[in-house]
Every structure is written in C-alpha cells, then in structure tokens.
Protein backbone atom coordinates (compact mmCIF):
# COMPACT_ATOMS: atom_id res chain seq x y z
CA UNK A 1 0.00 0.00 0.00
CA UNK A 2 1.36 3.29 -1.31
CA UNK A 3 0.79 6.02 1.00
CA UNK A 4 0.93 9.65 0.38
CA UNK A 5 1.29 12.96 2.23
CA UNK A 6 -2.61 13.61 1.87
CA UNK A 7 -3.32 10.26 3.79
CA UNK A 8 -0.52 10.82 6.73
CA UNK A 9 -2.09 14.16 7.41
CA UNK A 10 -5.65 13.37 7.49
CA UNK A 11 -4.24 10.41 9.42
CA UNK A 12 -1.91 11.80 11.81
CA UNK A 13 -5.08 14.95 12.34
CA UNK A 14 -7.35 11.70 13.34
CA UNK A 15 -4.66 10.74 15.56
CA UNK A 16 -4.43 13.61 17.25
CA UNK A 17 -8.53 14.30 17.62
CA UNK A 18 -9.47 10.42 18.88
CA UNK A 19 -6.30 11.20 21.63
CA UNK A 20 -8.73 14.48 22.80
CA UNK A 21 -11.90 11.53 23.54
CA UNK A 22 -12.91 11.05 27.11
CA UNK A 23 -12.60 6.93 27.06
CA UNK A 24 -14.78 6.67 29.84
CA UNK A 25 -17.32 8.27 28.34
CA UNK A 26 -16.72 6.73 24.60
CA UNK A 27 -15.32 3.63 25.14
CA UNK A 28 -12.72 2.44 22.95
CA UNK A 29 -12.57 0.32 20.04
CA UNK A 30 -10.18 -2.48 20.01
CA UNK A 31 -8.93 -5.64 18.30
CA UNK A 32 -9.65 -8.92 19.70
CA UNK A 33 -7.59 -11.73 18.30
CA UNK A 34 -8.22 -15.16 19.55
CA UNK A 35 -5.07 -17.62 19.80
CA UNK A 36 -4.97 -21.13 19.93
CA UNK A 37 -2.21 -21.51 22.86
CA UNK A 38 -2.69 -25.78 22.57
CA UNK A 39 -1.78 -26.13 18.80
CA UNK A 40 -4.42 -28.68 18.46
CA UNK A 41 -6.93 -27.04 15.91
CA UNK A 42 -6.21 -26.56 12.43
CA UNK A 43 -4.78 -23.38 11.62
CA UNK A 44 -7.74 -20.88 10.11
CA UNK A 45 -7.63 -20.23 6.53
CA UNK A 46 -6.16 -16.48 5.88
CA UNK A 47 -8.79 -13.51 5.75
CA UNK A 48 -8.05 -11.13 2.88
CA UNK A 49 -9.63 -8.30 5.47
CA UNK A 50 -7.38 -8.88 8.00
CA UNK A 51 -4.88 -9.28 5.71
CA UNK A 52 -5.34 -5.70 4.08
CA UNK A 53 -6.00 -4.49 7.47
CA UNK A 54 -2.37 -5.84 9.06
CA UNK A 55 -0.64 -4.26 5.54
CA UNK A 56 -2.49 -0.82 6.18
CA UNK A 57 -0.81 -1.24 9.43
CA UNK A 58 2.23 -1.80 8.54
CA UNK A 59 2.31 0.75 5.58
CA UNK A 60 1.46 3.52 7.91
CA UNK A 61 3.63 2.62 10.61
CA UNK A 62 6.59 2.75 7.99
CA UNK A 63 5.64 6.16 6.37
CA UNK A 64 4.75 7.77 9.90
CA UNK A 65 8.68 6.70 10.55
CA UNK A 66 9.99 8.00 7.91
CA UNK A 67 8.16 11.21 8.38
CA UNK A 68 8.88 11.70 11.97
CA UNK A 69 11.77 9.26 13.20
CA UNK A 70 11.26 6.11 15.33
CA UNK A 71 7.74 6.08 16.65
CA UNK A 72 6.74 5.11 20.34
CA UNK A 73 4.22 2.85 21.78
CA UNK A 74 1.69 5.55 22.28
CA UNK A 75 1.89 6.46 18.48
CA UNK A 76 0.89 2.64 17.67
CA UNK A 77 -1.50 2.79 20.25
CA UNK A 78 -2.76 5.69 18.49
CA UNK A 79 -2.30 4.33 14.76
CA UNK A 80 -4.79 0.97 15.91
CA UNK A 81 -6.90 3.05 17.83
CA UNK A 82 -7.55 5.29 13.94
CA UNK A 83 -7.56 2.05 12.25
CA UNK A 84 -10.28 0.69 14.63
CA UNK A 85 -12.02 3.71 14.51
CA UNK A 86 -12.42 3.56 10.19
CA UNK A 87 -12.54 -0.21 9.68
CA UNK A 88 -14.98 -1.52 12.10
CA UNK A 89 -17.94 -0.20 11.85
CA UNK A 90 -19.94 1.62 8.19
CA UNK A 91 -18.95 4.56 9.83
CA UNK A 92 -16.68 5.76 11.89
CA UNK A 93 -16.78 5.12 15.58
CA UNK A 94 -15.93 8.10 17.04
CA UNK A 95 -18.84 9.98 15.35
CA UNK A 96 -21.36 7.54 16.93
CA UNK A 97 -19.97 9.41 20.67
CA UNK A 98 -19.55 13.00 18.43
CA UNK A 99 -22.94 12.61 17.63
CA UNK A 100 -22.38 13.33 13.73
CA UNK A 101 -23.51 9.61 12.39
C-alpha cells in the first residue's frame, strides 16, 4: 500500500482528535484476536480483510517513521486506535460518541 502525504495528514489529524476523547465516556474500540495456545486445531484459513487491514498497518507505521523518526508505543496505540475507529464499523466510531452519524 502506497501512502501519500494527503493520507498521513488526514491520518496523523485523526490521531491527534481520537487522543482528545474522554474513554470513559466513549469507550474504545479495540482488536480482539483469539489464539490457539494448545496447537491442536487446524490453523484458520487467511482472511483477505485482516490481511489488508495488518498491511495498512504496517504501511502507515513505515511512512509515519519515515516522516517523523522512530515512533513510540503511544503512536501505535494511536495508529490501531484510527484504524479501529475507520474499519470496524460503516462509519466511523468516534462519530457515533460525536454525535455526527
């Protein structure tokens, strides 16, 4: 995935605006991925969204480091917490608290 400055701004702007949310009040939108700790199912054929989803990831995380050095935990807190907030729902989480769905 090829991203451009366009797409880092609006992205790093949602970054910045979901940080400002009262979680308390909003609750947060997360990622819940089972593991099989035994080993004794059969592995789960791949999903092409999750897929897409974990190269989005990984896209952004490389051009948010070459934009603005070595990033910390809180910024990939922050980059699954925008992910979460666009991919999970038909629109986007946060504007089900802001009121603007």
């Amino acid at each position: 995935m090829q991203i451009d400055d366009a797409y880092l701004d609006a992205f790093e702007d949602d970054m910045v605006r979901l940080s400002r949310r009262v979680y308390a009040v909003t609750g947060v939108p997360m990622y819940l991925v089972p593991e099989d700790l035994t080993g004794t199912n059969p592995t789960p054929p791949p999903d092409p969204e999750g897929d897409a989803l974990a190269h989005e990831f990984q896209a952004v995380c490389a051009a948010l480091s070459r934009r603005n050095g070595p990033l910390a935990s809180i910024d990939i807190s922050r980059i699954l917490e925008v992910l979460a907030d666009r991919h999970f729902l038909d629109v986007p989480f946060s504007s089900l608290a802001d009121g603007t769905a």
